[in-house]
N, C-alpha and C. Protein backbone atom coordinates (compact mmCIF):
# COMPACT_ATOMS: atom_id res chain seq x y z
N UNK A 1 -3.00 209.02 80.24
CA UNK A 1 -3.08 207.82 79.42
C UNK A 1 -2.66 206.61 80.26
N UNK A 2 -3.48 205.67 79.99
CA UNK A 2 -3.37 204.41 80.87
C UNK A 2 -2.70 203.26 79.92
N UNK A 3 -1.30 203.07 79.52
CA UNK A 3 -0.58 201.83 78.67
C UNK A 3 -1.17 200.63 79.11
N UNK A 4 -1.80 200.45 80.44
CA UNK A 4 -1.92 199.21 80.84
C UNK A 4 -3.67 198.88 80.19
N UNK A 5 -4.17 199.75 79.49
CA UNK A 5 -6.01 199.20 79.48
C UNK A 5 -6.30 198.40 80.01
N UNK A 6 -6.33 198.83 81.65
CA UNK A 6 -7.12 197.37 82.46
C UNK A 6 -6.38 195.89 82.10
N UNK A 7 -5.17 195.76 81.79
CA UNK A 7 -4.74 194.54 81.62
C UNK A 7 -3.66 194.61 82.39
N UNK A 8 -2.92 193.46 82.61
CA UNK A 8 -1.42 193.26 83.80
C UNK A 8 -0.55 193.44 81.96
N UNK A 9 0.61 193.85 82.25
CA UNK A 9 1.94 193.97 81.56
C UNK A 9 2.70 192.93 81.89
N UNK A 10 3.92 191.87 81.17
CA UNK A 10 4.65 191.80 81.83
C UNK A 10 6.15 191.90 81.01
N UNK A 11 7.43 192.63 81.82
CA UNK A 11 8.22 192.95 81.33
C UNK A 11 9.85 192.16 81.82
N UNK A 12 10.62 191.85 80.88
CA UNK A 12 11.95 191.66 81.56
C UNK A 12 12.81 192.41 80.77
N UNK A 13 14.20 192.38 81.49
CA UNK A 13 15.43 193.49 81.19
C UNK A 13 16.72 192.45 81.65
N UNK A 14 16.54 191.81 80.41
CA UNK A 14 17.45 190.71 80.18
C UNK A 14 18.77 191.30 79.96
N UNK A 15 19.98 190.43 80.24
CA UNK A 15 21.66 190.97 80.00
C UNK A 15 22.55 189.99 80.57
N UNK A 16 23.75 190.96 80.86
CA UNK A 16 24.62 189.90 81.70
C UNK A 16 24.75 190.70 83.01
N UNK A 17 25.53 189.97 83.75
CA UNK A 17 25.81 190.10 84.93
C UNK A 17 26.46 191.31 85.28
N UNK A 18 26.45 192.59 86.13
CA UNK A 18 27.38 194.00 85.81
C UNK A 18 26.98 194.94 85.18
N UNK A 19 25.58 194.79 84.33
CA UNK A 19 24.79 195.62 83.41
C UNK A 19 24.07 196.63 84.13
N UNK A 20 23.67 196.59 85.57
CA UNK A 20 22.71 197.12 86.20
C UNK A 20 21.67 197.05 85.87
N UNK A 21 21.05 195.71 85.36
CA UNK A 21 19.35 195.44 85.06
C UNK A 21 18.77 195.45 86.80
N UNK A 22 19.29 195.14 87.77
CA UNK A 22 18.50 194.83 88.85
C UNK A 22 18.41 196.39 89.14
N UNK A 23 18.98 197.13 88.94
CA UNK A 23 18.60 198.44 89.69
C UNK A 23 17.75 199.12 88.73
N UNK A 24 17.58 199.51 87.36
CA UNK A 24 16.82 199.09 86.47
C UNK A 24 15.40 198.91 86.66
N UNK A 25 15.40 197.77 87.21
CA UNK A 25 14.13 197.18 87.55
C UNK A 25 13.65 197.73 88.80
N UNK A 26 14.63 198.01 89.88
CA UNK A 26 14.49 198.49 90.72
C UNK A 26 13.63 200.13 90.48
N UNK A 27 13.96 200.69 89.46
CA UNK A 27 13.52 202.28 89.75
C UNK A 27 12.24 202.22 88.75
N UNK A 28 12.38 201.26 87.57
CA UNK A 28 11.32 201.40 87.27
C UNK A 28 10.08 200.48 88.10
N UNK A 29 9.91 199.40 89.02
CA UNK A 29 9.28 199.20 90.27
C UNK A 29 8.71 200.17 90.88
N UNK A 30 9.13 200.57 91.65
CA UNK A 30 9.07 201.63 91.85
C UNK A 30 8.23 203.09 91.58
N UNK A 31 9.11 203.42 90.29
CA UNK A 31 8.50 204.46 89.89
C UNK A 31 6.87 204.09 89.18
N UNK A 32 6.65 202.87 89.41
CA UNK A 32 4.81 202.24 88.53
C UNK A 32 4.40 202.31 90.16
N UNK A 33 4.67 202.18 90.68
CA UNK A 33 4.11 201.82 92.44
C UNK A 33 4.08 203.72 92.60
N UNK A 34 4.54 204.58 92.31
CA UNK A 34 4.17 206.03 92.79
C UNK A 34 3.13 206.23 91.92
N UNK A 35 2.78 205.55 90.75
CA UNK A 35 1.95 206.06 89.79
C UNK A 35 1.06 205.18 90.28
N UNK A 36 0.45 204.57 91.15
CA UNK A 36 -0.35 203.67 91.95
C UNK A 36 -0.22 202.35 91.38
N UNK A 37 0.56 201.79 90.25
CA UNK A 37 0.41 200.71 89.82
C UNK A 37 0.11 199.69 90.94
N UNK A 38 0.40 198.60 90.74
CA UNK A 38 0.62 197.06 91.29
C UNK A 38 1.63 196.31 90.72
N UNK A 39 2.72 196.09 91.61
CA UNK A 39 3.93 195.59 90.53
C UNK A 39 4.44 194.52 91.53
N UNK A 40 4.83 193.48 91.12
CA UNK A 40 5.91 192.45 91.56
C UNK A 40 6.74 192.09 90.70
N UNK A 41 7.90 192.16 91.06
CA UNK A 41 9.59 191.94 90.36
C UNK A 41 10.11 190.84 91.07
N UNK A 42 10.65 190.03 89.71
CA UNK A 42 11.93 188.73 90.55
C UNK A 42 12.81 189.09 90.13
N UNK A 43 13.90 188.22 89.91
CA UNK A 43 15.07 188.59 89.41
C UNK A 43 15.73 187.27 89.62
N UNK A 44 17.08 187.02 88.44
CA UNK A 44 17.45 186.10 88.73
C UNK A 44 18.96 186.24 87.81
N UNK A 45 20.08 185.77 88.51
CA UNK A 45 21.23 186.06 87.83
C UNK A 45 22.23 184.86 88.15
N UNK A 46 23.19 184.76 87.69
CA UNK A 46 24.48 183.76 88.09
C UNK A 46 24.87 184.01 88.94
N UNK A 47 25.63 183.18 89.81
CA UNK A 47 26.26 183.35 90.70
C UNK A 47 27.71 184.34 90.77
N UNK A 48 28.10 184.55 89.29
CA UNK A 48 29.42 185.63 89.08
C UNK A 48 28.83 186.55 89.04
N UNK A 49 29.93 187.54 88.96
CA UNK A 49 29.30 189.15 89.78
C UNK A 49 29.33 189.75 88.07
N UNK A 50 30.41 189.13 87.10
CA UNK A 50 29.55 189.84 85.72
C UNK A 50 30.14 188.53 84.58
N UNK A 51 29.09 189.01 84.17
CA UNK A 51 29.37 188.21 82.47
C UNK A 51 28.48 187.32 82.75
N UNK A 52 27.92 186.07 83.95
CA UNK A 52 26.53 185.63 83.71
C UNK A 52 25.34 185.74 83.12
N UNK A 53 24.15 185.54 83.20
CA UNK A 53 23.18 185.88 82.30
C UNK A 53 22.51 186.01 83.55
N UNK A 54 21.61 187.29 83.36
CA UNK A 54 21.24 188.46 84.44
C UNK A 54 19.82 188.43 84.12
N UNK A 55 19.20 188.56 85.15
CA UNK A 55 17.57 189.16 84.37
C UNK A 55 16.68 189.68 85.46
N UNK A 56 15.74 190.31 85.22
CA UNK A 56 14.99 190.95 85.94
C UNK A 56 13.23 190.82 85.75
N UNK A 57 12.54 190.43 86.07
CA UNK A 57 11.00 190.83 85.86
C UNK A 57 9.75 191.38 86.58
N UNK A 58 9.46 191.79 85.75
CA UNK A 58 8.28 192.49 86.45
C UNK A 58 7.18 192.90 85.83
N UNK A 59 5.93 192.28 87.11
CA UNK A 59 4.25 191.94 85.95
C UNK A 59 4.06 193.19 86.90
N UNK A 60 3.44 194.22 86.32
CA UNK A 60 2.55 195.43 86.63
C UNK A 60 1.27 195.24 85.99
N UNK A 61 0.20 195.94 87.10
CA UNK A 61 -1.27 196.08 86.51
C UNK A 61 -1.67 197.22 87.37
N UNK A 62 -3.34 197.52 87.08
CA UNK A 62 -4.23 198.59 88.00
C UNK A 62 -4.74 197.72 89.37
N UNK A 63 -4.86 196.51 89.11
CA UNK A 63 -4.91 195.69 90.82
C UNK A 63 -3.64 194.74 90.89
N UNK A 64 -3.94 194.27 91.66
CA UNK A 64 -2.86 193.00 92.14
C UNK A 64 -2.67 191.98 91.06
N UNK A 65 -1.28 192.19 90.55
CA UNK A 65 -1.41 190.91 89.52
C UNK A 65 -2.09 189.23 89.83
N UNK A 66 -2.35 188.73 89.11
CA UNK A 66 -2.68 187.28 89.02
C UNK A 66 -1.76 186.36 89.37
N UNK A 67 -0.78 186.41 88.84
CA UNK A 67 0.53 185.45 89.50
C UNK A 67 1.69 186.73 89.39
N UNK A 68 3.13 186.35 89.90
CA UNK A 68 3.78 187.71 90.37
C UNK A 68 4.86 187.49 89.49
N UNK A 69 5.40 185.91 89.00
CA UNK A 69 6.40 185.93 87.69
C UNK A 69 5.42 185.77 86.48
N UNK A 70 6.71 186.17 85.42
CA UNK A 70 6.03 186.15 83.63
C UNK A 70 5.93 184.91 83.22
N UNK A 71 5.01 184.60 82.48
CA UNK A 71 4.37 183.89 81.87
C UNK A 71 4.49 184.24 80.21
N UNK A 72 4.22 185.30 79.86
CA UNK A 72 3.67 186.40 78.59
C UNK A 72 4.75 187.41 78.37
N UNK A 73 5.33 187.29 77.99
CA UNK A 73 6.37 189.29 78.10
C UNK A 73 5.25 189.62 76.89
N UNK A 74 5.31 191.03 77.40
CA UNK A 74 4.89 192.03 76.30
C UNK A 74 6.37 192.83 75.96
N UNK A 75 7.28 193.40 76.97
CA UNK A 75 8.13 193.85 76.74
C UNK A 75 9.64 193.25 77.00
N UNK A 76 10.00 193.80 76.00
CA UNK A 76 11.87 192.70 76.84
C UNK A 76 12.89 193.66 76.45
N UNK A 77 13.46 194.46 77.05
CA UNK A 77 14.98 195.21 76.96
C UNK A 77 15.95 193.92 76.86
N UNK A 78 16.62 193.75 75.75
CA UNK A 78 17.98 192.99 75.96
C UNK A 78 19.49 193.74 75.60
N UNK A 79 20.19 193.51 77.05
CA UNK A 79 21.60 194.27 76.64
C UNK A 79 22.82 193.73 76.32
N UNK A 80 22.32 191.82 76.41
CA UNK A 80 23.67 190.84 75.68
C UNK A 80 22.75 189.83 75.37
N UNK A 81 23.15 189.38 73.96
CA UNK A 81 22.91 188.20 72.79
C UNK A 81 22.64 187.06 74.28
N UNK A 82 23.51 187.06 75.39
CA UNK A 82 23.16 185.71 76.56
C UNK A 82 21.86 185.63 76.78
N UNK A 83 21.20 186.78 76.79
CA UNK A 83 19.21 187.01 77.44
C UNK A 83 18.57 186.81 76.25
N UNK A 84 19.13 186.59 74.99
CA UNK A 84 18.01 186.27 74.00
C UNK A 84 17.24 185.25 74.46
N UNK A 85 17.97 183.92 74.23
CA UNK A 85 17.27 182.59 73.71
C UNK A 85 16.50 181.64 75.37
N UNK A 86 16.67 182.20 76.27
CA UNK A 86 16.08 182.22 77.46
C UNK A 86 14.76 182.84 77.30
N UNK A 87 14.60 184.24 76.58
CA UNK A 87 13.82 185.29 76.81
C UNK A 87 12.58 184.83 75.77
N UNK A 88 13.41 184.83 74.64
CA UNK A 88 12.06 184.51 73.41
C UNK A 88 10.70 183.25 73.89
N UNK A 89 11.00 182.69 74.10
CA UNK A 89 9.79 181.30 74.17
C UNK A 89 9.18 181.88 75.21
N UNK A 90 9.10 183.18 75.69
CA UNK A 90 7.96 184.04 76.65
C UNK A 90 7.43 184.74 76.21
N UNK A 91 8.03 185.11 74.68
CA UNK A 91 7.61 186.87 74.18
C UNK A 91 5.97 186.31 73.52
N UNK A 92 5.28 187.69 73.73
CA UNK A 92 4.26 187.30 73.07
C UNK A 92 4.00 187.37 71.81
N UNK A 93 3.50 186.99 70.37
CA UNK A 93 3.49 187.52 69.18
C UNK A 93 3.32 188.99 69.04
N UNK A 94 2.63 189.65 69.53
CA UNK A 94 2.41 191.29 69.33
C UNK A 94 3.08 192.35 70.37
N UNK A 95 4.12 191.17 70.86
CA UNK A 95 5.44 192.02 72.20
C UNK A 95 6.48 192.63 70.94
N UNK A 96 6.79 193.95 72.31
CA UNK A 96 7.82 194.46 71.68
C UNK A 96 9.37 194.08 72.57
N UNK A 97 10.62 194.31 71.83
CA UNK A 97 11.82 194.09 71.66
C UNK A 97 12.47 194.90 71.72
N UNK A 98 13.31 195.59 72.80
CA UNK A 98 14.49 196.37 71.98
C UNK A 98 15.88 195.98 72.27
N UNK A 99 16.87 196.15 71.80
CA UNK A 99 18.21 195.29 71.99
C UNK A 99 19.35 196.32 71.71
N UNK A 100 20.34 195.92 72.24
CA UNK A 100 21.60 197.07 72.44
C UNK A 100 22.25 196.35 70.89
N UNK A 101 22.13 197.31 69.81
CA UNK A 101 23.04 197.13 68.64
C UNK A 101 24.02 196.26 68.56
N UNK A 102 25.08 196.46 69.58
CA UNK A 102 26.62 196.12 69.66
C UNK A 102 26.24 194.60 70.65
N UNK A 103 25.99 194.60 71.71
CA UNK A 103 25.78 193.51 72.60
C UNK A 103 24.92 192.54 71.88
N UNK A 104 23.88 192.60 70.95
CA UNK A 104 23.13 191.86 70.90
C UNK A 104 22.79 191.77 68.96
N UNK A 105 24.11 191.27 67.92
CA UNK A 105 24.18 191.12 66.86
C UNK A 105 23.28 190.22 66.20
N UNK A 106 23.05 189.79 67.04
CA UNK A 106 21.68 188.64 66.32
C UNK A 106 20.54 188.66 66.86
N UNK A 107 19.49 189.34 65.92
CA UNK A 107 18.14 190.08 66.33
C UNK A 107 17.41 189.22 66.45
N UNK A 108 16.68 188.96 67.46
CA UNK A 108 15.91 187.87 67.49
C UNK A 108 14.74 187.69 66.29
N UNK A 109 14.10 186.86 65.91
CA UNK A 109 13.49 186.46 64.62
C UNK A 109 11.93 186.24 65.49
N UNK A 110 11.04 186.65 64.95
CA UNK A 110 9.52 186.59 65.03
C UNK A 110 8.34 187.42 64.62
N UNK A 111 7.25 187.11 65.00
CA UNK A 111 6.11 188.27 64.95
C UNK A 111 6.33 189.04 65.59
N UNK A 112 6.76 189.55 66.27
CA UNK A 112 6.90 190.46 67.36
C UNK A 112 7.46 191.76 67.25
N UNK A 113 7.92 192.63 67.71
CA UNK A 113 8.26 194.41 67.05
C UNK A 113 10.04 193.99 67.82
N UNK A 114 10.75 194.30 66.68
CA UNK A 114 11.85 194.44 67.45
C UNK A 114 12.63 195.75 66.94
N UNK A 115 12.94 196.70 67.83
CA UNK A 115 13.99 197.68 67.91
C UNK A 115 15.29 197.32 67.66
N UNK A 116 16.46 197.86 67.08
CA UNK A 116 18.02 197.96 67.64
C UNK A 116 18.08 199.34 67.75
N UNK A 117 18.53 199.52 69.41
CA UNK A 117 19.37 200.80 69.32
C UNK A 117 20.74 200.85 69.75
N UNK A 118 21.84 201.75 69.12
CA UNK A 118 23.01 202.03 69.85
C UNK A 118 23.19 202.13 71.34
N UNK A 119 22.45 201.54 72.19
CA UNK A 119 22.42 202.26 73.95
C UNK A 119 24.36 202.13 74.06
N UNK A 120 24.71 200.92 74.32
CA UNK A 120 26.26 201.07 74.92
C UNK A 120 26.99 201.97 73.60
N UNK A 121 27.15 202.15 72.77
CA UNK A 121 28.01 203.15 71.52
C UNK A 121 27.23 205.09 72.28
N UNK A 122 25.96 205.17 72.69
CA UNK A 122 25.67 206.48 72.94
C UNK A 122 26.03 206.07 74.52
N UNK A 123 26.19 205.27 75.29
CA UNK A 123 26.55 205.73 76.73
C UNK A 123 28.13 206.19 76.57
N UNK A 124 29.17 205.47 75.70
CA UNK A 124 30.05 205.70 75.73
C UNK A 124 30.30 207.04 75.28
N UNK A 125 29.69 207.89 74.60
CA UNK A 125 29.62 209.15 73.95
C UNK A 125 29.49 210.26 75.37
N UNK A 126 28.61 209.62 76.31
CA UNK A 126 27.88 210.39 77.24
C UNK A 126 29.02 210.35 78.56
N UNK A 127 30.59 209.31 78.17
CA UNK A 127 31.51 209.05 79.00
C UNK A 127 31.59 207.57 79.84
N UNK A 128 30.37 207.02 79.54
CA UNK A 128 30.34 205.71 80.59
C UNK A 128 29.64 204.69 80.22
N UNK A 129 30.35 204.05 79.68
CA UNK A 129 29.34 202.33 78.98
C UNK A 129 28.51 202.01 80.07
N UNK A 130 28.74 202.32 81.28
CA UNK A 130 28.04 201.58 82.05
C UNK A 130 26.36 202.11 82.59
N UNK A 131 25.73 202.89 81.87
CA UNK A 131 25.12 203.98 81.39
C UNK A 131 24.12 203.51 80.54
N UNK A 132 24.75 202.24 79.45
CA UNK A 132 23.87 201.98 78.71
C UNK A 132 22.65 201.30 79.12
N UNK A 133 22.43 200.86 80.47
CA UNK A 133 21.06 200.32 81.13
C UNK A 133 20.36 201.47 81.15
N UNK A 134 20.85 202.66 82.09
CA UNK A 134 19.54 203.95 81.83
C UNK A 134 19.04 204.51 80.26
N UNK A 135 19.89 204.49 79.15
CA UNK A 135 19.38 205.05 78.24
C UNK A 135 18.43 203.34 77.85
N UNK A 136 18.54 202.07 77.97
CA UNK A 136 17.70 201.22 77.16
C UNK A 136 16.45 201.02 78.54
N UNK A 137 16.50 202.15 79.80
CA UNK A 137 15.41 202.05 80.44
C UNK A 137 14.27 203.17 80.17
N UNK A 138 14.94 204.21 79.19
CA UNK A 138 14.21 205.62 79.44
C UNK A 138 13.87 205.04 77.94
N UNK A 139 14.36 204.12 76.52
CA UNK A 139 13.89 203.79 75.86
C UNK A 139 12.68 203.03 75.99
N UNK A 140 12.62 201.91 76.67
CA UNK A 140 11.75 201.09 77.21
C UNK A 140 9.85 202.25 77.50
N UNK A 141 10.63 202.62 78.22
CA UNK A 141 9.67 203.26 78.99
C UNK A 141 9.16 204.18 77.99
N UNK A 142 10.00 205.25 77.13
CA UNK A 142 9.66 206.45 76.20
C UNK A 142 8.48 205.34 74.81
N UNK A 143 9.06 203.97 74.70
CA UNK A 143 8.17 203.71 73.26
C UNK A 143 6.94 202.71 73.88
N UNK A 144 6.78 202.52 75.18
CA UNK A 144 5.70 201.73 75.67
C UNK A 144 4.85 202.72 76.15
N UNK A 145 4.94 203.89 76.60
CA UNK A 145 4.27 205.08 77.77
C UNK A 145 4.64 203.78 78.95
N UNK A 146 5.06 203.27 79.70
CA UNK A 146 4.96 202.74 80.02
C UNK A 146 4.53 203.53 81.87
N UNK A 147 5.24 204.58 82.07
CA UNK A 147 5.51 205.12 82.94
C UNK A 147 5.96 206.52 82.68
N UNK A 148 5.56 207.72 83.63
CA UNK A 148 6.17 208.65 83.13
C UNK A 148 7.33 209.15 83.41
N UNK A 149 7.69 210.06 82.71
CA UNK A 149 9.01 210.08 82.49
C UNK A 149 9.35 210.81 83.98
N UNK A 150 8.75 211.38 84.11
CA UNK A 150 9.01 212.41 85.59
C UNK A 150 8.50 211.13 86.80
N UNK A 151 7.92 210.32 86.84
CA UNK A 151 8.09 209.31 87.83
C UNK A 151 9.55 208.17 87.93
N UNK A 152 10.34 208.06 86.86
CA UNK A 152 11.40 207.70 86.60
C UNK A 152 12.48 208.67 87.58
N UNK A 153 12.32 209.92 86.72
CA UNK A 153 13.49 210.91 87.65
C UNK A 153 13.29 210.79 89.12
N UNK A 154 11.62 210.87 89.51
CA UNK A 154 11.99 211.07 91.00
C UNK A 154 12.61 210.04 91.62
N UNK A 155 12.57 208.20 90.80
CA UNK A 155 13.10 207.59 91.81
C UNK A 155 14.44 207.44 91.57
N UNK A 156 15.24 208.01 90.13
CA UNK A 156 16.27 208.09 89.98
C UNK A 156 17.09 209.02 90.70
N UNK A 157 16.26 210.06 91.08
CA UNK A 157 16.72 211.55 92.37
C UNK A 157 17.04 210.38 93.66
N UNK A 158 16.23 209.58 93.83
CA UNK A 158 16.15 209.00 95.51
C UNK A 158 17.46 207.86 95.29
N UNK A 159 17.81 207.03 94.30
CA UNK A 159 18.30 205.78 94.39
C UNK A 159 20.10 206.22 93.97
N UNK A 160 20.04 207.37 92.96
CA UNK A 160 21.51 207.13 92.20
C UNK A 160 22.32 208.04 93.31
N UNK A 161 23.56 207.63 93.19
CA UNK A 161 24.38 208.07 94.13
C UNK A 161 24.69 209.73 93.09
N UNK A 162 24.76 210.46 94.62
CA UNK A 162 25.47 212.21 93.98
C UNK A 162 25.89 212.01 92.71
N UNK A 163 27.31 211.68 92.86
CA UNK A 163 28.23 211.68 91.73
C UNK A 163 27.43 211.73 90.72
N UNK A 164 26.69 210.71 90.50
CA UNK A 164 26.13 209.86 89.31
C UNK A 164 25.04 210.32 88.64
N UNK A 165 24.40 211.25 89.47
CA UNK A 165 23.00 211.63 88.96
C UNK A 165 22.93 212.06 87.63
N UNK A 166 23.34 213.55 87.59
CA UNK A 166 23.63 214.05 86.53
C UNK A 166 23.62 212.98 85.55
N UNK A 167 24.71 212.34 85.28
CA UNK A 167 24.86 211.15 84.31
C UNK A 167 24.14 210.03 83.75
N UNK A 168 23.26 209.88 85.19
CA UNK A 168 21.93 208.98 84.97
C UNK A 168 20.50 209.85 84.51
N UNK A 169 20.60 210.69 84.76
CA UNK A 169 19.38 211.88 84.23
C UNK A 169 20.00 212.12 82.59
N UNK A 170 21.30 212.23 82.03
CA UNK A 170 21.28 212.32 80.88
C UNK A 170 21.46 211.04 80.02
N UNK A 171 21.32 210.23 80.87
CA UNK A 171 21.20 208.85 80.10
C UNK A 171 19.60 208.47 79.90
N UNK A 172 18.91 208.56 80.73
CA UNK A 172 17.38 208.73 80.70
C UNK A 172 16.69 209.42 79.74
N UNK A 173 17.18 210.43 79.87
CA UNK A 173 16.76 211.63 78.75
C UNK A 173 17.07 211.16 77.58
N UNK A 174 18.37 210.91 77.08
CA UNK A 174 19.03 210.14 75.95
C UNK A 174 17.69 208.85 75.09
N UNK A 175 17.50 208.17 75.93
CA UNK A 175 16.57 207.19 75.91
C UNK A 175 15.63 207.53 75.59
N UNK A 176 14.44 208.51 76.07
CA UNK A 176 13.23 208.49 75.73
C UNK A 176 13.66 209.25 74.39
N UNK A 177 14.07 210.08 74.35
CA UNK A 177 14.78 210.40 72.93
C UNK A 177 14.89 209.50 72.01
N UNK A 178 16.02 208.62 71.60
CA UNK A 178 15.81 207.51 71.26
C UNK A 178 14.69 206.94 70.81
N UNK A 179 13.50 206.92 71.55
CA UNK A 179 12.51 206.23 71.49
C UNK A 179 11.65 206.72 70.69
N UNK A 180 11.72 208.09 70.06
CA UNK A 180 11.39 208.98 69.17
C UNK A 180 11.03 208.47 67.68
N UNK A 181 12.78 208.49 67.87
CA UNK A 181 13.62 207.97 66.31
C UNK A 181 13.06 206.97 65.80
């Protein structure tokens, strides 16, 4: 199955600063480029190392995108209420939304599909708030097809440190799960 029907996507993974949206973006990059996509990612954050307003993007297609930043989101992960009101005046009317329950109490308002899920309340379950970026990436990915799920792991096998894997594979998993519900 092809999510993209011959059209470019474009997605951001809005938050704050410390969230791990850039790595995030990083594996899902990535993991659309093993599936032959065409992807270019920016990124752009504060100058503090957390609590700024963080963001990440990235236009994927079957050729070379048209221009390489968003214009259009179709998709937007948000993991703090800071990436809303930046984010919206991009979304498209028939884009989807999903937002971390706890971080992000005020749902953004439009045509558009918006999700809440628990990601930081189930990372903390799983031992590590900091966790809640992989489960709202394996969400992302589980309710768009966006990518498959086994192209995710392999670049999550190559990028997460030892320790961590495990933890990031059941945060992933967690997510497309999620995406079920």
């Amino acid at each position: 199955m092809n999510p993209l029907g011959g059209k470019e996507l474009q997605i951001r993974l809005g938050g704050a600063g410390g969230q791990g949206l850039q790595l995030c973006a990083a594996l899902l990059t990535q993991a659309l480029a093993l599936e032959g996509k065409h992807v270019s990612q920016s990124q752009s954050y504060e100058p503090t190392s957390r609590g700024g307003l963080s963001r990440s993007d990235i236009v994927v297609a079957d050729q070379t995108p048209d221009f390489p930043l968003v214009t259009d989101l179709d998709l937007l992960l948000l993991l703090d209420q800071l990436a809303v009101e930046s984010s919206m005046p991009l979304l498209k009317k028939e884009g989807t939304v999903l937002v971390d329950s706890k971080r992000v109490p005020e749902l953004p308002q439009g045509a558009f599909r918006c999700r809440s899920f628990p990601f930081v309340e189930k990372a903390r379950e799983l031992g590590n708030e900091r966790i809640a970026n992989m489960i709202g990436l394996g969400a992302l990915c589980g309710i768009s097809s966006l990518c498959a799920r086994k192209s995710l792991e392999t670049t999550l096998k190559q990028k997460s440190p030892s320790r961590f894997l495990e933890l990031n594979l059941s945060a992933l998993d967690l997510g497309f799960a999620m995406a079920l519900s």
